[in-house]
N, C-alpha and C. Protein backbone atom coordinates (compact mmCIF):
# COMPACT_ATOMS: atom_id res chain seq x y z
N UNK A 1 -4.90 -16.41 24.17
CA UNK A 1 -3.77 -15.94 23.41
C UNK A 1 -3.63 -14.43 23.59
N UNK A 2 -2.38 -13.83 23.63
CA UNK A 2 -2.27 -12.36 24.01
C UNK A 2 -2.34 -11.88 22.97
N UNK A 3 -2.29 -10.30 22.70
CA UNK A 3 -2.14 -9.63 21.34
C UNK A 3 -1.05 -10.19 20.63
N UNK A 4 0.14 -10.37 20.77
CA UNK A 4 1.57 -10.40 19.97
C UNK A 4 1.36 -12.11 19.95
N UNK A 5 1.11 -12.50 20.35
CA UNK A 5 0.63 -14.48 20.00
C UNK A 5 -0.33 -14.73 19.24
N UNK A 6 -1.18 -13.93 18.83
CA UNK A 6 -2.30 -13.32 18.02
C UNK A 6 -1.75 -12.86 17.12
N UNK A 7 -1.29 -11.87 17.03
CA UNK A 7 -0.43 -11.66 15.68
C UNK A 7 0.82 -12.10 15.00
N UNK A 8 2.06 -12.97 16.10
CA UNK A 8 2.60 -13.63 15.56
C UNK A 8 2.04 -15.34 14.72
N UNK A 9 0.82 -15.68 14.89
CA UNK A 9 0.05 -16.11 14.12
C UNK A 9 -0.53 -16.01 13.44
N UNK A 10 -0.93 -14.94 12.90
CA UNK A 10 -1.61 -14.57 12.19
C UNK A 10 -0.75 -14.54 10.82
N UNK A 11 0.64 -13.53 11.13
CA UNK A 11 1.80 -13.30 10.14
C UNK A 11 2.17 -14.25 9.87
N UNK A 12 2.52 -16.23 10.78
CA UNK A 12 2.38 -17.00 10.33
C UNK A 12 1.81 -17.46 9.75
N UNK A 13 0.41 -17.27 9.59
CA UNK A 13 -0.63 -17.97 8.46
C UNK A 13 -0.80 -17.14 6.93
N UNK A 14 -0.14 -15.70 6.93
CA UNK A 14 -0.48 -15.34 6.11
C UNK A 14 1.06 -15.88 5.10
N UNK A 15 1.97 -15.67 6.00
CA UNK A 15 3.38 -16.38 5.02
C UNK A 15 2.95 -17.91 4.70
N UNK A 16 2.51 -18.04 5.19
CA UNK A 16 1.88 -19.82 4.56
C UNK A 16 1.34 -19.63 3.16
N UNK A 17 0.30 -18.35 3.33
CA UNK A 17 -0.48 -18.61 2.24
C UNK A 17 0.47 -18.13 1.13
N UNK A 18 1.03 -17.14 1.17
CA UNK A 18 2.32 -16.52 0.67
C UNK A 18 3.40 -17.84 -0.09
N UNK A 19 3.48 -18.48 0.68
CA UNK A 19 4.62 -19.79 0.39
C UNK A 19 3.93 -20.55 -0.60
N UNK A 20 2.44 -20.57 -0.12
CA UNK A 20 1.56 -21.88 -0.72
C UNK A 20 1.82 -21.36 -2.70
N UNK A 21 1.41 -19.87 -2.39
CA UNK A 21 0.94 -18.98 -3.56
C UNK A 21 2.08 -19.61 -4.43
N UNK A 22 3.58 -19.12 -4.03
CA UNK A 22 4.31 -19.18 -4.61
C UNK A 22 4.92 -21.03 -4.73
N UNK A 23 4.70 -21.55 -4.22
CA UNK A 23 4.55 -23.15 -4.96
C UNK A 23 3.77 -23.34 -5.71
N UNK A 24 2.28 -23.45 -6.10
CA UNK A 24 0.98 -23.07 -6.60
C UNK A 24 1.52 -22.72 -8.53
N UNK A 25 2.60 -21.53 -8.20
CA UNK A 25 3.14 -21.23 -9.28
C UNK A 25 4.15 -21.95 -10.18
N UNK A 26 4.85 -22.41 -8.94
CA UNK A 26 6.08 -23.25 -9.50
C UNK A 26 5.84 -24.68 -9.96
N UNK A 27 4.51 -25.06 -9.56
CA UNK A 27 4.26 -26.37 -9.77
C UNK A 27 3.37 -26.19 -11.10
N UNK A 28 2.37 -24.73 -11.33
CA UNK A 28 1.59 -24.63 -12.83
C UNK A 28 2.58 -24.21 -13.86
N UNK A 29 3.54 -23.74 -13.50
CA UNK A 29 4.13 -23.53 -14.88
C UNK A 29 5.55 -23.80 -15.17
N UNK A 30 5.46 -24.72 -16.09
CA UNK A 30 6.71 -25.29 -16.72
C UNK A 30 8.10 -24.79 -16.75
N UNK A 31 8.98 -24.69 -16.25
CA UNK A 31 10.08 -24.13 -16.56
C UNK A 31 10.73 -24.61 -17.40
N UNK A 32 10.60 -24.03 -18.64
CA UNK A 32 11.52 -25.37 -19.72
C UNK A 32 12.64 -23.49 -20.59
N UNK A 33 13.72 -24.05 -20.64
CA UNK A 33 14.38 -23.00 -21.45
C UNK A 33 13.30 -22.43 -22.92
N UNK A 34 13.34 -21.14 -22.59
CA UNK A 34 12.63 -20.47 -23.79
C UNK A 34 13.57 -20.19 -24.50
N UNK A 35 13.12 -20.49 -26.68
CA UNK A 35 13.78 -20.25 -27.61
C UNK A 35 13.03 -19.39 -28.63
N UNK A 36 11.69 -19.44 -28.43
CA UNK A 36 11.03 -18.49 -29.14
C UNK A 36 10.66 -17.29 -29.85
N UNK A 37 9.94 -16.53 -30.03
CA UNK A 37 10.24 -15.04 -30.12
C UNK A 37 9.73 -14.39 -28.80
N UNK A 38 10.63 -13.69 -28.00
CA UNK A 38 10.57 -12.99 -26.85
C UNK A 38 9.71 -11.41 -26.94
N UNK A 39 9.83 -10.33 -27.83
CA UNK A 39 9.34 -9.74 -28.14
C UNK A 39 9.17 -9.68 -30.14
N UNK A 40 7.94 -8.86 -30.32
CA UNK A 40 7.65 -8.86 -31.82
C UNK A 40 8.51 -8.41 -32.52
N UNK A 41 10.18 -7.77 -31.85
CA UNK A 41 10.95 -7.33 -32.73
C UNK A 41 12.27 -8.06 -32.51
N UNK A 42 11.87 -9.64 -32.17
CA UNK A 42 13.47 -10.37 -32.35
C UNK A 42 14.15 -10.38 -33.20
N UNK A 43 13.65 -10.03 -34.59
CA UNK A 43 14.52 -10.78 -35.97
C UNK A 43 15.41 -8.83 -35.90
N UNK A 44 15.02 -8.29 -35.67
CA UNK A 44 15.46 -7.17 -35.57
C UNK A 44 16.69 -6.81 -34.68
N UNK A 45 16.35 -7.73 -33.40
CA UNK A 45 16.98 -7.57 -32.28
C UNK A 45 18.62 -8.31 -32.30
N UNK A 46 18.10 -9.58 -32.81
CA UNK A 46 18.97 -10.63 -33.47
C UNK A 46 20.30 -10.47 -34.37
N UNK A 47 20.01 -9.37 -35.51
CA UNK A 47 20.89 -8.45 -36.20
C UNK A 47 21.39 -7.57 -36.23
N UNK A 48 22.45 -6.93 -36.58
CA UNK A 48 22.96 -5.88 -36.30
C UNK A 48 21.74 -3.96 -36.52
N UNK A 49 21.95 -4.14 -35.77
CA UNK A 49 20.38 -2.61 -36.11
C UNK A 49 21.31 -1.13 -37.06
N UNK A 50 20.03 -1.14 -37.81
CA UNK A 50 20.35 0.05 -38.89
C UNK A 50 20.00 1.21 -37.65
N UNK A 51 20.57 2.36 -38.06
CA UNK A 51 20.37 3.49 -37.30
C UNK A 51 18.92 4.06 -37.39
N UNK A 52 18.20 3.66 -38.86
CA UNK A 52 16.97 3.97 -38.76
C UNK A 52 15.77 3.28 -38.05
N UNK A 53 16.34 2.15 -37.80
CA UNK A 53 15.22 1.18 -36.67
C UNK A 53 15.02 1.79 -35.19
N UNK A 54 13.73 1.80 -35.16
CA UNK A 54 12.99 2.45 -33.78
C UNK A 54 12.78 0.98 -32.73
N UNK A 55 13.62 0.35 -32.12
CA UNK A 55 13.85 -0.63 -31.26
C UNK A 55 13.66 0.25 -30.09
N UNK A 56 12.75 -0.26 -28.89
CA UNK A 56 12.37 0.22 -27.81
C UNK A 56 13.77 -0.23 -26.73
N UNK A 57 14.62 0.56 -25.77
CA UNK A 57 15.35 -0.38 -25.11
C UNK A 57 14.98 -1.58 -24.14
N UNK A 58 13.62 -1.15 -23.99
CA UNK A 58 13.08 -2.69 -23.07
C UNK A 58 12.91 -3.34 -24.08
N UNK A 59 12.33 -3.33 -25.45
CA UNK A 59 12.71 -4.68 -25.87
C UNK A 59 13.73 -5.34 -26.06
N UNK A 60 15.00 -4.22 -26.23
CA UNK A 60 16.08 -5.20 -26.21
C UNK A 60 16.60 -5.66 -25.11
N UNK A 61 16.66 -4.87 -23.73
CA UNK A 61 16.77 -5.81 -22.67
C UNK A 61 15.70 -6.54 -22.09
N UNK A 62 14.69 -6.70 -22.96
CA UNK A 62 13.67 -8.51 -23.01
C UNK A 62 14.27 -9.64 -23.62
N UNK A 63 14.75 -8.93 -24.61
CA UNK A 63 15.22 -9.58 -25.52
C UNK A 63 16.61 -10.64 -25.18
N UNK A 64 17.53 -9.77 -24.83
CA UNK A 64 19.07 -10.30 -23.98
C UNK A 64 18.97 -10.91 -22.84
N UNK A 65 17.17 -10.73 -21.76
CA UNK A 65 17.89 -11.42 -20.78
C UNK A 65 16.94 -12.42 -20.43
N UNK A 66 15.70 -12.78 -21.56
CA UNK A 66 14.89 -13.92 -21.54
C UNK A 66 15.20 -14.96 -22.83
N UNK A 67 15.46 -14.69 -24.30
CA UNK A 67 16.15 -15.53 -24.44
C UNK A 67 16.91 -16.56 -24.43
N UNK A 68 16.29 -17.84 -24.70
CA UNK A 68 17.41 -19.07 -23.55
C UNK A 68 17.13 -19.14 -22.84
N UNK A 69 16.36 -18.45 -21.64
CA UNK A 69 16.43 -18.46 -20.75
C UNK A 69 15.13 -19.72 -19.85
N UNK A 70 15.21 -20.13 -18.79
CA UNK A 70 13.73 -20.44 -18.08
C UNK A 70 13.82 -19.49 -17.33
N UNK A 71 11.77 -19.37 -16.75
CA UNK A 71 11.47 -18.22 -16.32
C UNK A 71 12.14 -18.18 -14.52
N UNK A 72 12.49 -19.50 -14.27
CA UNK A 72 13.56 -19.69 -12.84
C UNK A 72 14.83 -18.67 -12.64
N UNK A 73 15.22 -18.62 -14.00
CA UNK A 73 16.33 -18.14 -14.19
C UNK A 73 16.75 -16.29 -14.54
N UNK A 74 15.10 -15.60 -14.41
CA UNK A 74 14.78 -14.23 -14.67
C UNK A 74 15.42 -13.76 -13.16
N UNK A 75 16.45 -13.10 -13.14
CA UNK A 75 16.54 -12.38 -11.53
C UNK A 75 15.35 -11.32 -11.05
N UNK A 76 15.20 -11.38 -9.87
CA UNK A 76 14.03 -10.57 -8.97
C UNK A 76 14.88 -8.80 -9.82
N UNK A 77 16.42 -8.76 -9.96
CA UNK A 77 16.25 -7.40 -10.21
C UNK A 77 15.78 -6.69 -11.72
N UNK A 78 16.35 -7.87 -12.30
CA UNK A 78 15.76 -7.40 -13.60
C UNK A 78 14.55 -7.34 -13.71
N UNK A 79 13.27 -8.11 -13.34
CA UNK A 79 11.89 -7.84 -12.83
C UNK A 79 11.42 -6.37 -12.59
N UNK A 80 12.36 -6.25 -11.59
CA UNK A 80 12.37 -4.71 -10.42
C UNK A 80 12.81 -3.70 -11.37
N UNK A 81 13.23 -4.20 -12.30
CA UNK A 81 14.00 -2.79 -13.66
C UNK A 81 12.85 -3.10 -14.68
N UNK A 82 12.12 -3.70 -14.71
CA UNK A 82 11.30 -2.98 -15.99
C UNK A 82 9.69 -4.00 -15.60
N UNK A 83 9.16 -3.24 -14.62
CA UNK A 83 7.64 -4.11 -14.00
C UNK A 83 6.97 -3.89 -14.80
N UNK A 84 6.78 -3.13 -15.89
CA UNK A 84 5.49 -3.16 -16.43
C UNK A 84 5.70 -3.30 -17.77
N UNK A 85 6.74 -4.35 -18.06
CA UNK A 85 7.28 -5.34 -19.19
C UNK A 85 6.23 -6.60 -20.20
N UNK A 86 5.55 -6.46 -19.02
CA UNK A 86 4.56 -7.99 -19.72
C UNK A 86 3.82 -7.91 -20.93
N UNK A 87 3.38 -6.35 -21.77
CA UNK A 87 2.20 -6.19 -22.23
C UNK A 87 3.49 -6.29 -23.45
N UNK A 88 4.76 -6.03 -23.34
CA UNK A 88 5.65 -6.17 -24.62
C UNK A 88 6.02 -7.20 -24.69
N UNK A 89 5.85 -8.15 -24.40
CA UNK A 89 6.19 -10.16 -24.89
C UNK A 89 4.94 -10.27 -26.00
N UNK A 90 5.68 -11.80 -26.61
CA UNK A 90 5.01 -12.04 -27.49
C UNK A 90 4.06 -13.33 -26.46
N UNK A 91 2.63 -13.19 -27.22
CA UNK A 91 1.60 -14.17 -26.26
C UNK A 91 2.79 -15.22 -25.83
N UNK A 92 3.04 -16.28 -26.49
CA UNK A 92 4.52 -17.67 -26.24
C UNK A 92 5.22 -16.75 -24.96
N UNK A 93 5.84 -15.57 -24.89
CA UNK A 93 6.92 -15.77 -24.01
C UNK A 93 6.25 -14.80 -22.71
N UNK A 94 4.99 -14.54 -23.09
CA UNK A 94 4.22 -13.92 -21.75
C UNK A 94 3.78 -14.95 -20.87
N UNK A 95 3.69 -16.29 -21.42
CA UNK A 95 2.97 -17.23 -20.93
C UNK A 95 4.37 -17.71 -20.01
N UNK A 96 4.90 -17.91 -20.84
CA UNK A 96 6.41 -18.74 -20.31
C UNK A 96 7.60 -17.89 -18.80
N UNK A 97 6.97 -16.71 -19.22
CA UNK A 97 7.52 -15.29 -18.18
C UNK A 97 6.87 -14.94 -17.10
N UNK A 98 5.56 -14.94 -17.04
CA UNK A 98 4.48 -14.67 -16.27
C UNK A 98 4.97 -15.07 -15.20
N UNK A 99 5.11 -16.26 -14.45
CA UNK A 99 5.45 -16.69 -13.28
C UNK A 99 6.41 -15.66 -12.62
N UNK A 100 7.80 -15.61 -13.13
CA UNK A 100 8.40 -14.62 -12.55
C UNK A 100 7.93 -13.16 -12.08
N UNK A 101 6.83 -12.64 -12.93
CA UNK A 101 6.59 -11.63 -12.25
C UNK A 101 5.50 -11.73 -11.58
N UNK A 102 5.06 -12.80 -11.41
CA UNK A 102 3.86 -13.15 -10.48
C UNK A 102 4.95 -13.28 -9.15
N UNK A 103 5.69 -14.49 -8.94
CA UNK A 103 6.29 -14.98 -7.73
C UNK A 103 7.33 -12.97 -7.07
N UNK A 104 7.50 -12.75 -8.48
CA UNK A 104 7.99 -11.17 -7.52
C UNK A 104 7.01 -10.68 -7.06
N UNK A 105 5.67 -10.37 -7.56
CA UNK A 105 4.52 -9.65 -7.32
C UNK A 105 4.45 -9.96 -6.03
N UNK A 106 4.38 -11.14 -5.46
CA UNK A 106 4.43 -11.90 -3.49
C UNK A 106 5.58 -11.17 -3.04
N UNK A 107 6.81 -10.62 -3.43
CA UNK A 107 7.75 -10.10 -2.55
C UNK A 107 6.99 -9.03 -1.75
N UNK A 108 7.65 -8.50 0.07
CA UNK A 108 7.40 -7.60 0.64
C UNK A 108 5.88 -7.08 0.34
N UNK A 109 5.09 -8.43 0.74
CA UNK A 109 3.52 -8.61 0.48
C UNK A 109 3.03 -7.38 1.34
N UNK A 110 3.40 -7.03 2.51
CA UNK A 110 2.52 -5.73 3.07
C UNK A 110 3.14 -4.57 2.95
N UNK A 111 4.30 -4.30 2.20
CA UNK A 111 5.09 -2.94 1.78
C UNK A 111 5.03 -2.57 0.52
N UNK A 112 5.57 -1.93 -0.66
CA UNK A 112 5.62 -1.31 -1.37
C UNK A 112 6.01 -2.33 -2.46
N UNK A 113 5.39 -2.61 -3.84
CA UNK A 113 5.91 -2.97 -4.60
C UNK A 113 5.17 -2.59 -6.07
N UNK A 114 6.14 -2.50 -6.95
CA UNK A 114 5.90 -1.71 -7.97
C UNK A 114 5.49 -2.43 -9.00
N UNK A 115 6.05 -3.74 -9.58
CA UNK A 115 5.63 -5.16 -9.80
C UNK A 115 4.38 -5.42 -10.12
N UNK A 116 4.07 -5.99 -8.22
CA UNK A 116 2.47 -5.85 -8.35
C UNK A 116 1.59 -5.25 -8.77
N UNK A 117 1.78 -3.66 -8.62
CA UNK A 117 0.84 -2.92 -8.65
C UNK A 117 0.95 -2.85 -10.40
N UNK A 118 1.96 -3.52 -11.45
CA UNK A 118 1.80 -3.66 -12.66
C UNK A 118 1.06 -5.27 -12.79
N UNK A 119 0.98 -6.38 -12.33
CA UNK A 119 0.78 -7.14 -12.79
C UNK A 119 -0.92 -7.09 -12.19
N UNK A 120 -0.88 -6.67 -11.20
CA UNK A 120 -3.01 -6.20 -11.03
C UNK A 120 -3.01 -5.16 -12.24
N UNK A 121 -2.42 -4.73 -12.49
CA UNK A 121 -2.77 -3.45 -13.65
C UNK A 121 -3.36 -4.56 -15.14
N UNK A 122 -2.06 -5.48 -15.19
CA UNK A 122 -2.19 -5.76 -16.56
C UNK A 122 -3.36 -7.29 -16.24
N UNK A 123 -3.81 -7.07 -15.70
CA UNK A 123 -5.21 -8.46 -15.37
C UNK A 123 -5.89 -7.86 -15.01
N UNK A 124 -6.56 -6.42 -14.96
CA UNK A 124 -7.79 -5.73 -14.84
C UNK A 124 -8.59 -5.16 -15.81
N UNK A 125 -9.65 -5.16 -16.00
CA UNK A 125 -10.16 -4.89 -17.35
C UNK A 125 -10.39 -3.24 -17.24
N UNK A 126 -9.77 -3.00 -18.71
CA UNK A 126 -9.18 -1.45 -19.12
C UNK A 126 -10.60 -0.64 -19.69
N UNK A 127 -11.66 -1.02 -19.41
CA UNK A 127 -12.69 -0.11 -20.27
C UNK A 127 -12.85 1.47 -20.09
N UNK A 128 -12.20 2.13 -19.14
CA UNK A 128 -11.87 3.17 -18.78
C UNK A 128 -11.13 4.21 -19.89
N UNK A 129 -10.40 3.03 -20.73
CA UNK A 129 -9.42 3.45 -21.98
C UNK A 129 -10.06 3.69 -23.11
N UNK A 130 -9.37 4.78 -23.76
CA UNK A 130 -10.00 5.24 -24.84
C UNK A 130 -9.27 4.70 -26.19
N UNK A 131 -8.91 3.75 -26.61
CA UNK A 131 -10.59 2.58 -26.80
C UNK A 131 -10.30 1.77 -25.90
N UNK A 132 -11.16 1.09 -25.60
CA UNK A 132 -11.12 0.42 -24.48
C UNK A 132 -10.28 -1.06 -24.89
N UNK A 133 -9.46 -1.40 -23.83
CA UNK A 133 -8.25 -2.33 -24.57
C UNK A 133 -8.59 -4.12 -23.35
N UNK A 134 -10.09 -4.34 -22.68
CA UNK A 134 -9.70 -4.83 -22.09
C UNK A 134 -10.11 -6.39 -23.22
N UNK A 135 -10.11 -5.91 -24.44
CA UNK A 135 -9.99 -7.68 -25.26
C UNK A 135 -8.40 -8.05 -25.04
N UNK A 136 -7.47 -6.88 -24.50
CA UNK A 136 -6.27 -7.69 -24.69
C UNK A 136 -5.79 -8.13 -23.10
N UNK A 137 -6.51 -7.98 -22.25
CA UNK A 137 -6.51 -8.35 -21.31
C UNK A 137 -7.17 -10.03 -21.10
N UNK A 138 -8.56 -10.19 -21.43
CA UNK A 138 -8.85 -11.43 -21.94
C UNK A 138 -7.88 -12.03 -22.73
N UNK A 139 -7.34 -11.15 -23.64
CA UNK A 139 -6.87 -12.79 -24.55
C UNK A 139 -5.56 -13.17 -23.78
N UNK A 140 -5.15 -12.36 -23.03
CA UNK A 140 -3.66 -13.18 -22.43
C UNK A 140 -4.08 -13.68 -21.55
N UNK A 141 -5.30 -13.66 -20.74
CA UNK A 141 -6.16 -14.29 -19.94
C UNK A 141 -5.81 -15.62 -20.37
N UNK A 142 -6.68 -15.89 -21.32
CA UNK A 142 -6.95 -17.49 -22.15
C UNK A 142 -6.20 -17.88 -22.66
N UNK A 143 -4.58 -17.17 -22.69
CA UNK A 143 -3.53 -18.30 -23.25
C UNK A 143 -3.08 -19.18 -21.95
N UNK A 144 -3.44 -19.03 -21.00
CA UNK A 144 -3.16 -19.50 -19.73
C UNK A 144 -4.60 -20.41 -19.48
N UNK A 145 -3.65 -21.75 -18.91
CA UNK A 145 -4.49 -22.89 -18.90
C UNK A 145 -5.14 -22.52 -17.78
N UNK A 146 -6.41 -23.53 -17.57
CA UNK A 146 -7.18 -23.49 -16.45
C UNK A 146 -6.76 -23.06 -14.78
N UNK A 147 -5.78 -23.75 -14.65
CA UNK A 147 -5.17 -23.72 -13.37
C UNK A 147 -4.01 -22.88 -13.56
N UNK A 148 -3.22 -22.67 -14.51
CA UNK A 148 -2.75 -21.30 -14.37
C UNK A 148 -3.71 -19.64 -13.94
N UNK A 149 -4.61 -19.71 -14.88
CA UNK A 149 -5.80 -18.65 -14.02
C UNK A 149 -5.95 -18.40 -13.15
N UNK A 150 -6.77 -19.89 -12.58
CA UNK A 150 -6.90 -20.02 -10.98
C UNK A 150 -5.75 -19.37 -9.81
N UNK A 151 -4.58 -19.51 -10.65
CA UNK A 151 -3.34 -18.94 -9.94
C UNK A 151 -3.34 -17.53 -9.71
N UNK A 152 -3.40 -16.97 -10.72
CA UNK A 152 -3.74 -15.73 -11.07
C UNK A 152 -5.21 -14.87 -10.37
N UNK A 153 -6.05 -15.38 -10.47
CA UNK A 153 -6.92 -15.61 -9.57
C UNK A 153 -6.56 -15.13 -8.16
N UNK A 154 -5.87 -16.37 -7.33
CA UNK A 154 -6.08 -16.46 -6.46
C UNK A 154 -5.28 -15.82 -5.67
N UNK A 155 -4.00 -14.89 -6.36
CA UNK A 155 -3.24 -13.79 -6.77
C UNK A 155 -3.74 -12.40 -6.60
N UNK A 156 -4.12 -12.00 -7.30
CA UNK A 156 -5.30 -11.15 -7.61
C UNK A 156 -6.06 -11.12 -5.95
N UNK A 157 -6.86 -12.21 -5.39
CA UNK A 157 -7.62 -12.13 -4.42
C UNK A 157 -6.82 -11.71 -2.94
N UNK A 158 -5.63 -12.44 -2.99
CA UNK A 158 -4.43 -11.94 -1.97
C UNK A 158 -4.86 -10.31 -1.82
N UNK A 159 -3.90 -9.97 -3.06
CA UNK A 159 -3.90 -8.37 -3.41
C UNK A 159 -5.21 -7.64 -3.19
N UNK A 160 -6.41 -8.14 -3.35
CA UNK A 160 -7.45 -7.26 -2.71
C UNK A 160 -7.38 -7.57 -1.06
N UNK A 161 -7.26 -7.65 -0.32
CA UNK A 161 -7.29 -8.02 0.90
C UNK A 161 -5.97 -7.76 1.41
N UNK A 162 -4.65 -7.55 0.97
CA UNK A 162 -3.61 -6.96 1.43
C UNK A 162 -2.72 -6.52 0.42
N UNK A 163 -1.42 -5.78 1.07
CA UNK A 163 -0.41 -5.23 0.22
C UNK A 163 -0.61 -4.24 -0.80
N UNK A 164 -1.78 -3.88 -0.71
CA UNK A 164 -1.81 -2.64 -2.57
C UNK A 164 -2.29 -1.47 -1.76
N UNK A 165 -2.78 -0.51 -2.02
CA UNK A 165 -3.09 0.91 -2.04
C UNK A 165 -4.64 0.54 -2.65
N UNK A 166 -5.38 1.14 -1.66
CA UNK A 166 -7.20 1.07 -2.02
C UNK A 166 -7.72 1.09 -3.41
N UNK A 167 -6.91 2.01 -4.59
CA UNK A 167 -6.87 2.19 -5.77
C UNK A 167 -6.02 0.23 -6.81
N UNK A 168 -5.34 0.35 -5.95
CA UNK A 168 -4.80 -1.39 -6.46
C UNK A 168 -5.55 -2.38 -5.59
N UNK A 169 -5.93 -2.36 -4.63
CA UNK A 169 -7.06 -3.26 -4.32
C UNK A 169 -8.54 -3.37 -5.33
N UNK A 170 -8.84 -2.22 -5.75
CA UNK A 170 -10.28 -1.97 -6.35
C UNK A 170 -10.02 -2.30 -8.03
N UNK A 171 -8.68 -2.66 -8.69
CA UNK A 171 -8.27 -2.84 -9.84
C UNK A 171 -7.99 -4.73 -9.59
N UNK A 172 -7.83 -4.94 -8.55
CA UNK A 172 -7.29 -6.52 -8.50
C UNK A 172 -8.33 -7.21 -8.64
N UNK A 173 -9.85 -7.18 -7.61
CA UNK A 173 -10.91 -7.29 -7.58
C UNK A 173 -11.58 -7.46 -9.24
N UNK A 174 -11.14 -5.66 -10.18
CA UNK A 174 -12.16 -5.99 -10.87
C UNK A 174 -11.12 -7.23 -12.20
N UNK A 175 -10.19 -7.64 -11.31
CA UNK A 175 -9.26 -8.35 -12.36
C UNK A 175 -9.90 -9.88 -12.16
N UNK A 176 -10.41 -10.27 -10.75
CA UNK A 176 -10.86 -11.27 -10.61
C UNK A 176 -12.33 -11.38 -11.31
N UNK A 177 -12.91 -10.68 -11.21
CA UNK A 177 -14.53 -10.31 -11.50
C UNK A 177 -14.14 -10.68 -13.07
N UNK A 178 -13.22 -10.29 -13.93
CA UNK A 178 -13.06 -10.44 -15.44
C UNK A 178 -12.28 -12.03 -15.65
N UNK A 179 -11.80 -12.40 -14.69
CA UNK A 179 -11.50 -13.57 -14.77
C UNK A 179 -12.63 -14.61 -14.44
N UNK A 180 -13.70 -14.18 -13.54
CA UNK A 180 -14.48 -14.89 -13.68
C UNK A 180 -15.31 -15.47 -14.27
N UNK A 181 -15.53 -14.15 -15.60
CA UNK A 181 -16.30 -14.23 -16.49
C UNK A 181 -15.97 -15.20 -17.65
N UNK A 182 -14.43 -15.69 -17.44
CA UNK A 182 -13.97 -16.56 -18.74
C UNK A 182 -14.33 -17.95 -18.13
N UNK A 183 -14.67 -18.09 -17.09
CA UNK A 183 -14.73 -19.75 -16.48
C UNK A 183 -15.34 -20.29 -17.00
């Protein structure tokens, strides 16, 4: 095989795994319309707002455009407008959302994405932080069933081995290493 038959195989096997990833996802998690509470300040969001309420604007555009919604139905741009959205859902609609920014996290796997480098952020354990916040990393860990993990997981393991910046490779890793520990 020459160099470029060599590597046009190679790029084939890795979009496989890429494709696989993103079926993997679509098949662990349910797409059923969400009605729940989307962020901790729906009843707020829901009503007309007093001028004195401190409403974040990402929660209200969490709020307006997951609502009702299944997570099929989240566009890649709205994703791309607020990546590091996940840690403001309520556990219910992080679980139910997750996919979407996982299946974006696979977009333009060996170029630049901003996404990813939030969703290895928010599955790496934070002990670095003053206080250290990685119990809330575990617990959204464990609202996710077995084989959702594994997804996540195996997510995570992609991202050490391609697409991140040495600093997001060495955070994905220790995201798997903390996922391992819940098995």
């Amino acid at each position: 095989m020459g160099i470029d038959e060599n590597h046009n195989t190679r790029v084939q096997g890795e979009g496989d795994r890429i494709a696989a990833l993103c079926e993997s996802i679509r098949r662990a998690f349910p797409s059923d319309t969400y009605t729940r509470r989307v962020t901790p300040y729906d009843d707020e969001l829901s009503s007309e707002l007093r001028e004195d309420q401190l409403i974040l604007d990402e929660d209200q555009d969490l709020f307006r455009a997951l609502k009702g919604r299944k997570w099929t139905e989240v566009s890649k741009r709205f994703i791309e407008s607020l990546p590091d959205a996940l840690p403001l859902l309520t556990d219910e609609a992080f679980v139910a959302f997750l996919p979407a920014w996982l299946v974006c996290s696979l977009e333009n796997i060996d170029g630049e994405n901003e996404v990813r480098d939030f969703v290895v952020y928010n599955f790496s354990p934070r002990s670095e932080m003053v206080p250290d916040t990685t119990w809330f990393t575990k617990n959204r860990l464990q609202l996710l069933n077995p084989e959702q993990r594994r997804i996540v997981r195996s997510l995570l393991m992609e991202f050490t081995e391609r697409g991140t910046s040495p600093p997001v490779k060495a955070l994905a890793a220790k995201g798997v290493s903390l996922i391992d520990t819940l098995a």
